[in-house]
N, C-alpha and C. Protein backbone atom coordinates (compact mmCIF):
# COMPACT_ATOMS: atom_id res chain seq x y z
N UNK A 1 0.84 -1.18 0.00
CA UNK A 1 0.00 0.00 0.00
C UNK A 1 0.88 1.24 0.00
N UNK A 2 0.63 2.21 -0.86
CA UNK A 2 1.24 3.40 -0.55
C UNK A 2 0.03 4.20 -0.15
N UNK A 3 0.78 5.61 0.19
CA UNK A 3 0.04 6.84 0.67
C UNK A 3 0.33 8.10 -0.38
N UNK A 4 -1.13 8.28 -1.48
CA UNK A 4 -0.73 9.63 -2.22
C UNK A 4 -1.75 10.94 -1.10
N UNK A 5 -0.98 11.89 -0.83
CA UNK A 5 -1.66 13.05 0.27
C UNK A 5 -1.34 12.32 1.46
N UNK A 6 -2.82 12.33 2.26
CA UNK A 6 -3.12 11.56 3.73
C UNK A 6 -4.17 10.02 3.21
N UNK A 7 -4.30 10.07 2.17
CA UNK A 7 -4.85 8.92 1.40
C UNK A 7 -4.08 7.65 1.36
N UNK A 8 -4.04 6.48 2.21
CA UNK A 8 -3.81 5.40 1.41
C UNK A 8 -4.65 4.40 0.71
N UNK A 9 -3.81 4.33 -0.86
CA UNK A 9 -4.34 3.39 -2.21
C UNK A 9 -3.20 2.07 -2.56
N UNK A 10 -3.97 1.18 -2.49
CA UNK A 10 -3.39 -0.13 -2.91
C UNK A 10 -3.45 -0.39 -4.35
N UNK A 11 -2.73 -1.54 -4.76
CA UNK A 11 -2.98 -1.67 -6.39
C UNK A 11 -4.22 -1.85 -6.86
N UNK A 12 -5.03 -1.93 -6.16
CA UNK A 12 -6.78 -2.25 -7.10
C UNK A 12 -7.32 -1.15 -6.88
N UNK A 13 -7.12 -0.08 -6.21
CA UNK A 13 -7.24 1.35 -6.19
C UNK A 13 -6.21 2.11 -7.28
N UNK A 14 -5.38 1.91 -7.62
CA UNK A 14 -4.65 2.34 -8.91
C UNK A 14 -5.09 1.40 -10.05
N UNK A 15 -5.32 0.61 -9.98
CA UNK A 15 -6.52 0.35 -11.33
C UNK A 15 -7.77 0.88 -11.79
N UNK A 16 -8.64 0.33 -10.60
CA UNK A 16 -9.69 1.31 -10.49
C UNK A 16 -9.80 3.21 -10.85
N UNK A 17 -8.32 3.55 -10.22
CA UNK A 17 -8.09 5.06 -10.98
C UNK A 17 -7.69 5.05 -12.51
N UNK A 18 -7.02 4.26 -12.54
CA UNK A 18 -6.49 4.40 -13.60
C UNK A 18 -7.82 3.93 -15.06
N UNK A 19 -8.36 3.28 -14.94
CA UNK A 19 -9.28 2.70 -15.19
C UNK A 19 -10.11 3.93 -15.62
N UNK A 20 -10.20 5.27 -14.64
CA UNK A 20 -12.05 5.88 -14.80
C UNK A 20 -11.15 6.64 -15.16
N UNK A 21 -10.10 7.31 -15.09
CA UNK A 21 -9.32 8.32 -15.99
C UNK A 21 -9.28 8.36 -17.57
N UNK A 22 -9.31 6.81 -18.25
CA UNK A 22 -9.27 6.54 -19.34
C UNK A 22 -11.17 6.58 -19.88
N UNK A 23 -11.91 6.34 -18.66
CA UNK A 23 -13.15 6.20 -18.74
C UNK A 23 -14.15 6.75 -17.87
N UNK A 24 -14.50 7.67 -17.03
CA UNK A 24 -15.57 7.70 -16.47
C UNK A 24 -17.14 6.90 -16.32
N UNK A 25 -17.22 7.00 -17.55
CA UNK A 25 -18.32 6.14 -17.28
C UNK A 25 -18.32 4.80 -17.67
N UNK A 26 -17.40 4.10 -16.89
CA UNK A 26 -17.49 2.98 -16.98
C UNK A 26 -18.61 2.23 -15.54
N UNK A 27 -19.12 1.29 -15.64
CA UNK A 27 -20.07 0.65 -14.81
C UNK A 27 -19.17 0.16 -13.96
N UNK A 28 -19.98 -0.37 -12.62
CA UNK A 28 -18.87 -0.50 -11.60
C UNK A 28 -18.53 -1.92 -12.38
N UNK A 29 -19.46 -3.08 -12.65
CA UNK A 29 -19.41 -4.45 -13.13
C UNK A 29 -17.99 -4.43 -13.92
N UNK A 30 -17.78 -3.23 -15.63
CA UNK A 30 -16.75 -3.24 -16.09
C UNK A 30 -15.54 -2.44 -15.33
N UNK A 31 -15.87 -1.69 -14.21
CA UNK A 31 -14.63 -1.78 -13.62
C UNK A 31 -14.10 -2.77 -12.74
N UNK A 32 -14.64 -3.19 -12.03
CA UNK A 32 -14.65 -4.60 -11.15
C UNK A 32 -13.49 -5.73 -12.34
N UNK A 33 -14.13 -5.75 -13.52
CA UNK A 33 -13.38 -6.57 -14.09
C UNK A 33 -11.99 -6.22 -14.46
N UNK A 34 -11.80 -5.15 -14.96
CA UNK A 34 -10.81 -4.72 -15.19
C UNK A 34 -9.66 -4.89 -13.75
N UNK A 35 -10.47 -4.17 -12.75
CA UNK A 35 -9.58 -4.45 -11.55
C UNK A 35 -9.45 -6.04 -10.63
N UNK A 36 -9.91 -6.85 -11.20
CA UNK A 36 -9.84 -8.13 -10.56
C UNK A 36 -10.78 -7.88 -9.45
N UNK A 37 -11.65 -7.68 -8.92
CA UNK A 37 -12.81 -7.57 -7.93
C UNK A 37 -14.17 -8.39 -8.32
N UNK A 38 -14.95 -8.14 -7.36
CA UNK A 38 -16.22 -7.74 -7.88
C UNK A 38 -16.59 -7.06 -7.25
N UNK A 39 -18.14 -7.04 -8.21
CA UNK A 39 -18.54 -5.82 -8.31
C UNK A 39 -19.02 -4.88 -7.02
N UNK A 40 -19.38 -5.48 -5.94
CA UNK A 40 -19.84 -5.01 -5.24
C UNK A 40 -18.35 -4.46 -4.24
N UNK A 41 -16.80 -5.25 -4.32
CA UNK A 41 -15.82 -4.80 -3.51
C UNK A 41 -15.76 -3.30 -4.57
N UNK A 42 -15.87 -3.16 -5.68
CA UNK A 42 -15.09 -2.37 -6.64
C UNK A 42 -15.88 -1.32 -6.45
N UNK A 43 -17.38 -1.41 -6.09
CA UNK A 43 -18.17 0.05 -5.78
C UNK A 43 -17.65 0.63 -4.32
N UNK A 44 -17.47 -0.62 -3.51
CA UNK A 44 -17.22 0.19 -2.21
C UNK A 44 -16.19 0.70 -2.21
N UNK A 45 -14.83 0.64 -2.85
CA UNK A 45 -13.83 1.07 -3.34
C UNK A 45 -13.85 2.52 -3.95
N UNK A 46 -14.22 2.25 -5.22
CA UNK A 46 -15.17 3.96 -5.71
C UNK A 46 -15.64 4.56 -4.55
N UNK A 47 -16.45 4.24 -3.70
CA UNK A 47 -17.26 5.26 -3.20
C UNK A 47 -16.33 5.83 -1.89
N UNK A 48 -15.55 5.14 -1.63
CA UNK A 48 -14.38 5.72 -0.49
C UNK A 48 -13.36 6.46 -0.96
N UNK A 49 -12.86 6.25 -2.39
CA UNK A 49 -11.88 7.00 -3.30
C UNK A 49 -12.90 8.23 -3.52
N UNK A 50 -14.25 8.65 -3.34
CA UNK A 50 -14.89 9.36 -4.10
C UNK A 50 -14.91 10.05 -2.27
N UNK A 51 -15.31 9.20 -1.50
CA UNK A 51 -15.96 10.53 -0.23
C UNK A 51 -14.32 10.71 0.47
N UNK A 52 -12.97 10.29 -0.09
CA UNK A 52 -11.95 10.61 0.52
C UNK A 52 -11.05 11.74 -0.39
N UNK A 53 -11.89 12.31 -1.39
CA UNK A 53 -11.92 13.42 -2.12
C UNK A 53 -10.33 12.54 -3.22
N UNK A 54 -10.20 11.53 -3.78
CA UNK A 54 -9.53 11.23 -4.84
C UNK A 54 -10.12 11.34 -5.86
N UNK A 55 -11.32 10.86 -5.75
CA UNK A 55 -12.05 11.32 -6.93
C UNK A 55 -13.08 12.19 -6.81
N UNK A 56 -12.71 13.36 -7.54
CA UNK A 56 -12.99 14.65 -6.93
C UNK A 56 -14.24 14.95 -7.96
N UNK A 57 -14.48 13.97 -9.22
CA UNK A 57 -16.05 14.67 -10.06
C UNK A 57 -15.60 13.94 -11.01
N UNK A 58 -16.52 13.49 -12.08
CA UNK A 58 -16.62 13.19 -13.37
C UNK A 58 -17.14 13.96 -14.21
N UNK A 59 -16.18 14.02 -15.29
CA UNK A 59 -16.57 15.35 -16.70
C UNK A 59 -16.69 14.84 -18.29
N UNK A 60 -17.72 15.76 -18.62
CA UNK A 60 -17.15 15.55 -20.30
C UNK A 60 -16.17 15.98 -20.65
N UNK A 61 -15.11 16.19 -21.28
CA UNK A 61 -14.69 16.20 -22.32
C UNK A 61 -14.53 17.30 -23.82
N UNK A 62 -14.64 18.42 -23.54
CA UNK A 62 -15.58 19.10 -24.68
C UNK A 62 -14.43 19.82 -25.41
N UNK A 63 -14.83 19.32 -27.30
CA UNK A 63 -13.81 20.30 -28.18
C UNK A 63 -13.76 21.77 -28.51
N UNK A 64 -13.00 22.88 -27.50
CA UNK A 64 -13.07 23.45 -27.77
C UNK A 64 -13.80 24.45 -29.09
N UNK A 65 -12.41 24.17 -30.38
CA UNK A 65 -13.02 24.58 -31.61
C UNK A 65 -14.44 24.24 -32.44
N UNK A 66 -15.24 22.84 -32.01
CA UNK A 66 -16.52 22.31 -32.32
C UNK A 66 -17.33 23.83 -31.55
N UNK A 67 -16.96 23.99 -30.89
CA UNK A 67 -17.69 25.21 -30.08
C UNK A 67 -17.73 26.31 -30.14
N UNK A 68 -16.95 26.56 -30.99
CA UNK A 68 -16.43 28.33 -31.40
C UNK A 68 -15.18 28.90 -30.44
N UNK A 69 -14.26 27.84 -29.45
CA UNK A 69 -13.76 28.50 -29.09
C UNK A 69 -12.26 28.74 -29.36
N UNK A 70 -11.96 29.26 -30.47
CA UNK A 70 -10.78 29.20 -31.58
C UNK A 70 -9.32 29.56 -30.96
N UNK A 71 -9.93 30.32 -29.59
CA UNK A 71 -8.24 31.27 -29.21
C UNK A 71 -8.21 30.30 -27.66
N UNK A 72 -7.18 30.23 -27.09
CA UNK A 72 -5.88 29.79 -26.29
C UNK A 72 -5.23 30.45 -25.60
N UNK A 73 -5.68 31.23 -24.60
CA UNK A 73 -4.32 32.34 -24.77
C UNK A 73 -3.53 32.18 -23.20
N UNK A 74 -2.38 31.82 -22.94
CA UNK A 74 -1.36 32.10 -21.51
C UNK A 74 -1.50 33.45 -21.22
N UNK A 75 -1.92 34.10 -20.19
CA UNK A 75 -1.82 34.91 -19.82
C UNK A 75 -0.86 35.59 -18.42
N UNK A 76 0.17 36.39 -18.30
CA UNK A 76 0.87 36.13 -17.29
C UNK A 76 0.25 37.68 -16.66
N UNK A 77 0.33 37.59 -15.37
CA UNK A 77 0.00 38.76 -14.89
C UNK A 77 1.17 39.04 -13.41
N UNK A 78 1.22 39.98 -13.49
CA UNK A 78 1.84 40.61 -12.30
C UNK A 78 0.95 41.30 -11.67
N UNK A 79 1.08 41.13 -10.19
CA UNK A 79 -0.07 41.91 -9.32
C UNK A 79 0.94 43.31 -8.68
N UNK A 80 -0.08 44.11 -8.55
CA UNK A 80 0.47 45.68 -8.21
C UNK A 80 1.29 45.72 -6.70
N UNK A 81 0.30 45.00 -5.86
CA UNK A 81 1.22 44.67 -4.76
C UNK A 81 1.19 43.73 -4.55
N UNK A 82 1.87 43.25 -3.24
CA UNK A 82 2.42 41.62 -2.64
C UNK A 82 1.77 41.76 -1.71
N UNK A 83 0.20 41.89 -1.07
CA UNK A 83 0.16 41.55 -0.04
C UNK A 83 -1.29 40.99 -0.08
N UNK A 84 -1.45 40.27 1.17
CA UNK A 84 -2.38 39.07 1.09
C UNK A 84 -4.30 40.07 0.89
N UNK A 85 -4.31 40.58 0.89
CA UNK A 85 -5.54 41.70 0.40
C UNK A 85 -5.81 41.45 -0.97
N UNK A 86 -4.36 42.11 -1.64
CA UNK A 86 -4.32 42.11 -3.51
C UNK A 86 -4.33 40.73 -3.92
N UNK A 87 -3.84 40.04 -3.49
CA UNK A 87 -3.85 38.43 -3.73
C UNK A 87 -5.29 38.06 -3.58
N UNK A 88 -6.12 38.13 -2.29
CA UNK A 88 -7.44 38.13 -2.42
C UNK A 88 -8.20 38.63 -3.04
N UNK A 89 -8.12 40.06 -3.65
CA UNK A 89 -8.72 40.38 -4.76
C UNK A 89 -8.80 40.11 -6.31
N UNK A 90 -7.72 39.74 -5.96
CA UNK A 90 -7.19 39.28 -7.68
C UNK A 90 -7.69 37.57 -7.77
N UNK A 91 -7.58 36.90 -6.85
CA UNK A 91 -8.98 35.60 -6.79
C UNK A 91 -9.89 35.66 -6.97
N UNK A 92 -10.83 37.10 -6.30
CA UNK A 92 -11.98 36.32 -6.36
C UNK A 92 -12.07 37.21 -8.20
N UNK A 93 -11.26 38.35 -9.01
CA UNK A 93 -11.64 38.49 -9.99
C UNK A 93 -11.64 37.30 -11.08
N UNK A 94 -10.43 36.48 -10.75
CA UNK A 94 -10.69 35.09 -11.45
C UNK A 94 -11.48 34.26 -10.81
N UNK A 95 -11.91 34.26 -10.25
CA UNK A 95 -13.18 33.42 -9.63
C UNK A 95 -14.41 33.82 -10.58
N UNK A 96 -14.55 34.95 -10.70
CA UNK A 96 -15.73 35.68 -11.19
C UNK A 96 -16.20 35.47 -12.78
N UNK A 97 -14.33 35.58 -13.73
CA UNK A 97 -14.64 35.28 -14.97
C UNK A 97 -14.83 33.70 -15.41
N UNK A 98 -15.85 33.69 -16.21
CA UNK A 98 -16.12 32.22 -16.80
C UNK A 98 -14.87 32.32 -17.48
N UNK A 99 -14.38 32.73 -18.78
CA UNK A 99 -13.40 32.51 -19.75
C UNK A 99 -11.88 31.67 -19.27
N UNK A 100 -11.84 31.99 -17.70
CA UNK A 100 -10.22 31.44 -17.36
C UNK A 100 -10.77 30.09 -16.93
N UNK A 101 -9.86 29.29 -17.42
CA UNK A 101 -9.92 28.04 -17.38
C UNK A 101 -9.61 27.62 -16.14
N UNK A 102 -7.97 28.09 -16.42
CA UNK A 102 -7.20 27.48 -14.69
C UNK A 102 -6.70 28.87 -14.71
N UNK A 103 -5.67 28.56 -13.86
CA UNK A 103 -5.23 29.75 -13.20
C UNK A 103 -4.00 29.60 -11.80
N UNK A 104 -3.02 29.88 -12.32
CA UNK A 104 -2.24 29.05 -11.24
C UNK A 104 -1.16 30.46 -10.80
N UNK A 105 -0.76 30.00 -9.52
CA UNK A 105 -0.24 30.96 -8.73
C UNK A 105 1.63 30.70 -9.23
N UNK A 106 2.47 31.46 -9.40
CA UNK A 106 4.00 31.23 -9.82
C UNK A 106 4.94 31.43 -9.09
N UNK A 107 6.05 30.82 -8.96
CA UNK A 107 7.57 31.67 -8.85
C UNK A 107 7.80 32.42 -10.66
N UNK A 108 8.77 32.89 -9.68
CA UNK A 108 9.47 33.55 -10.98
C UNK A 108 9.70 35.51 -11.50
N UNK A 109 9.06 35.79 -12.50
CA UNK A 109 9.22 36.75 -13.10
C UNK A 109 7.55 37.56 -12.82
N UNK A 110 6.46 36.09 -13.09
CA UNK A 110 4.82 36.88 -13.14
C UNK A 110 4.41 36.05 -11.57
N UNK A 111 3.37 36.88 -11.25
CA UNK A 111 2.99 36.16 -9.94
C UNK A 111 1.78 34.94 -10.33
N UNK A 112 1.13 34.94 -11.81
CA UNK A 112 -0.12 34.09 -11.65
C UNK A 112 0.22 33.71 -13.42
N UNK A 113 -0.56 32.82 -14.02
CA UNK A 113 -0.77 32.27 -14.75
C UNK A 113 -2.22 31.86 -15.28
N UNK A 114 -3.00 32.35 -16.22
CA UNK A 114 -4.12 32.16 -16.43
C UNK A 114 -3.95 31.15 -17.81
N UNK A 115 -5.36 30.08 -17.72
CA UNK A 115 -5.31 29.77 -19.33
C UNK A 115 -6.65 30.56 -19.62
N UNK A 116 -7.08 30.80 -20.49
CA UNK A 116 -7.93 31.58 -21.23
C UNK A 116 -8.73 30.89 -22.39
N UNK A 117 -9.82 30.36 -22.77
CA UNK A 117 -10.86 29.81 -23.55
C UNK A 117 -11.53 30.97 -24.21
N UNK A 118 -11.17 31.46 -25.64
CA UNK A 118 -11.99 32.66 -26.17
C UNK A 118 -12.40 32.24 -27.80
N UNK A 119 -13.51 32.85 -28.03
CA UNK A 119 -14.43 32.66 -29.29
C UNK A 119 -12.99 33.29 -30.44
N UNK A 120 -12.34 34.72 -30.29
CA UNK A 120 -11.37 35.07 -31.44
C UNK A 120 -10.37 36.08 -30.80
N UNK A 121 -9.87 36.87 -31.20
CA UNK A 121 -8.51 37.72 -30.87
C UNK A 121 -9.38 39.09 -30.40
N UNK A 122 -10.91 39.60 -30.86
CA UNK A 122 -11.32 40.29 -30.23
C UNK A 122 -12.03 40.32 -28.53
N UNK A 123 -12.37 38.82 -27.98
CA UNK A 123 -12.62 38.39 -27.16
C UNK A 123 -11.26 38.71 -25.86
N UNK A 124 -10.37 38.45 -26.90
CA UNK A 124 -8.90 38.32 -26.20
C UNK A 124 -8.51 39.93 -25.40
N UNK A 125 -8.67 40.64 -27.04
CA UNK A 125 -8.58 41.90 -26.33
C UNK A 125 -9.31 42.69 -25.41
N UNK A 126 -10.63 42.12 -25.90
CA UNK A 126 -11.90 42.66 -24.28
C UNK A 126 -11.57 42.17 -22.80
N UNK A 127 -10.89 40.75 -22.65
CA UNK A 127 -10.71 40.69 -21.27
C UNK A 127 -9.26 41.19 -20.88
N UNK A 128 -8.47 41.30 -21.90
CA UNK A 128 -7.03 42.11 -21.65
C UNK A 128 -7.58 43.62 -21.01
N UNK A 129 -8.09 44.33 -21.88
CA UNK A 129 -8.09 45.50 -22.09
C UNK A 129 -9.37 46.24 -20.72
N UNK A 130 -10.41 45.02 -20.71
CA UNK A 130 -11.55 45.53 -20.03
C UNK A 130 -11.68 45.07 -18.20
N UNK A 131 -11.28 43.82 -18.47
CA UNK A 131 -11.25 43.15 -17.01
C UNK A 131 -9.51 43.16 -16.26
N UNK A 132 -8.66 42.73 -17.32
CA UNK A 132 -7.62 42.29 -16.65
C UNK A 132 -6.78 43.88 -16.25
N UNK A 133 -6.47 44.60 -17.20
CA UNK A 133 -5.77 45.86 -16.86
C UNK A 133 -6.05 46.71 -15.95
N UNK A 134 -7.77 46.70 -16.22
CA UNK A 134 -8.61 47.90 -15.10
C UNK A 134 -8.56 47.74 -13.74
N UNK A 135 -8.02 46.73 -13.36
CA UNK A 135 -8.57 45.87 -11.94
C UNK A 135 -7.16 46.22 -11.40
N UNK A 136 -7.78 46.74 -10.21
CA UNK A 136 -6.74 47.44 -9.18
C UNK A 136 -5.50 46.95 -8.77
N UNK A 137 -5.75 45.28 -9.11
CA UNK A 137 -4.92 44.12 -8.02
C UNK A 137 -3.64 43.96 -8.62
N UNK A 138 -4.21 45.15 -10.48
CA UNK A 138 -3.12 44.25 -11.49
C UNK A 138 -1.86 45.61 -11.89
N UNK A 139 -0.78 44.72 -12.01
CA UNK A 139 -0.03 45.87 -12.41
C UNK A 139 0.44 45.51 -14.18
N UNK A 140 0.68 44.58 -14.37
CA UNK A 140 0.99 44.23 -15.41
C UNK A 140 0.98 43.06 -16.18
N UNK A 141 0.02 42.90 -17.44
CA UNK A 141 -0.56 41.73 -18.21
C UNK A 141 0.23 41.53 -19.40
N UNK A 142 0.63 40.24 -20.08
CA UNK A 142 1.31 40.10 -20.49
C UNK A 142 0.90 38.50 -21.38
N UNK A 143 0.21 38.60 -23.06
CA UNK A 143 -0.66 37.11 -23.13
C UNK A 143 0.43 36.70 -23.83
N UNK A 144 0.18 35.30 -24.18
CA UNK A 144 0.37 34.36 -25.37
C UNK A 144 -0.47 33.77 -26.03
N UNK A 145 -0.49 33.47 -27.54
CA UNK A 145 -1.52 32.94 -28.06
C UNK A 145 -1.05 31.41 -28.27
N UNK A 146 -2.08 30.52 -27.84
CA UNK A 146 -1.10 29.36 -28.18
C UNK A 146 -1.63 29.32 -29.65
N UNK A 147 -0.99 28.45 -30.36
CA UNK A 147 -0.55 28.54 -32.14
C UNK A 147 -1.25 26.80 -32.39
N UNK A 148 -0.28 25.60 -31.38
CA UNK A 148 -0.56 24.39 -30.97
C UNK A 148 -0.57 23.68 -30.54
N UNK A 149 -1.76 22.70 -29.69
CA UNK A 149 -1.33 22.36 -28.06
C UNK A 149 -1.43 20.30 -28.76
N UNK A 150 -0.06 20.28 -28.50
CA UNK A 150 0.87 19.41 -28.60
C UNK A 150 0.43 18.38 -27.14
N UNK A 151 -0.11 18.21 -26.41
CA UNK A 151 -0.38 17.56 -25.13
C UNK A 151 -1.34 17.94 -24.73
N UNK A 152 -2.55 17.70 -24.30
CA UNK A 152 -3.37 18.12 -23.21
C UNK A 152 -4.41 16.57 -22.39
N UNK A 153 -3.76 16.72 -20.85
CA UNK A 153 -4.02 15.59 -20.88
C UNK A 153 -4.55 15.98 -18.95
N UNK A 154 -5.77 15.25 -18.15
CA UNK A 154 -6.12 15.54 -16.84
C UNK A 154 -5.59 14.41 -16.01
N UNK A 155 -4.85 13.72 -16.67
CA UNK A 155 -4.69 12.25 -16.31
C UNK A 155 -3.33 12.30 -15.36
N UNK A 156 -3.56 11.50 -13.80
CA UNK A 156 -2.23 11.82 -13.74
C UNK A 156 -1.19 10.38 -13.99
N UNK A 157 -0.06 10.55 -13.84
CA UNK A 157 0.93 9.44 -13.89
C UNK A 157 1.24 8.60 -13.00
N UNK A 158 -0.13 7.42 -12.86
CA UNK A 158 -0.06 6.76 -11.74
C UNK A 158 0.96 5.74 -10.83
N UNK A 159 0.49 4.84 -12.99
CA UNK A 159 1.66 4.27 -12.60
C UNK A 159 2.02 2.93 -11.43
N UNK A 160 3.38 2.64 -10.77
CA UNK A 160 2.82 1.25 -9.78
C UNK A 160 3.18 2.72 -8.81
N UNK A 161 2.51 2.07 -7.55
CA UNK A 161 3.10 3.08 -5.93
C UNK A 161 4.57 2.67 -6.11
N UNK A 162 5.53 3.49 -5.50
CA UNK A 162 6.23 4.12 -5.43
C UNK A 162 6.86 3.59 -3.43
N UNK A 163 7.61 2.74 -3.31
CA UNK A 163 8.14 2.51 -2.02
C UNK A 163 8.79 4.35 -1.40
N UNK A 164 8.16 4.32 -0.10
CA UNK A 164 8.44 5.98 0.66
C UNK A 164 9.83 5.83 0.54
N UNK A 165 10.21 6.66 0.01
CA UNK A 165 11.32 7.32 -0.15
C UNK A 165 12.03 6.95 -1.32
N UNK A 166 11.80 5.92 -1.82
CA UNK A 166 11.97 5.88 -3.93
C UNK A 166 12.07 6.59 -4.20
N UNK A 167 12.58 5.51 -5.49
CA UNK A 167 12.62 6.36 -6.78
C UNK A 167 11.76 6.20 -7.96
């Protein structure tokens, strides 16, 4: 058994993950099989991976461009100040917009990292120009357009466990 977090998962729990990553909706019956169980060990399994927050939701899937949503864009931002106020403000403004996908906090050069989901390059410039610049929290925005995304994947690298302190 290893421990990923405060979670410990055994190998029929890394099947079972590995398993609904490739599939969500798979039935417990075809996961059971896949993981050597049955069906009824393989739900109670799910449902403890599910109320011990590993499995945190099941999603579609959806193609962007089928949808109109043609642009991509990295967005780096620098916040005006460093202190835990502006940091809170500048959350809940990405909290607020639908368009940011993720949004991740940095070392480095920018303090945050947005991805961005937009219909075209005028979309791009309305939340540059209208939301992201105006907003008090921000000092300086800075996009990329992605061109082509070469990887995109939610899956993580499970894999076998890993003996504590391995390699």
């Amino acid at each position: 058994m290893t421990s990923m977090g405060t979670v410990a998962v055994d190998a029929f729990d890394l099947k079972i993950l590995a398993a609904l990553q490739d599939d969500g909706r798979l039935t417990n019956q075809e996961l059971a099989d896949i993981a050597g169980l049955s069906a009824s060990q393989c739900s109670r399994r799910r449902s403890r991976l599910e109320e011990d927050g590993i499995i945190q939701g099941y999603h579609a899937d959806l193609a962007n461009e089928a949808l109109g949503f043609n642009v991509i864009a990295l967005v780096h931002i620098t916040l005006a100040t460093h202190s835990p106020n502006n940091a809170k403000r500048f959350r809940d403004l990405v909290l607020r917009v639908d368009d940011i996908q993720e949004a991740f906090a940095l070392t480095g050069d920018a303090d945050y990292m947005l991805k961005i989901a937009l219909r075209d390059l005028k979309s791009l410039s309305d939340i540059v120009n209208n939301v992201l610049m105006p907003h008090d929290s921000v000092a300086h925005v800075r996009s990329s357009i992605v061109l082509d995304c070469l990887k995109t994947t939610r899956k993580l690298p499970l894999g076998r466990p890993r003996p504590a302190g391995g390699r």
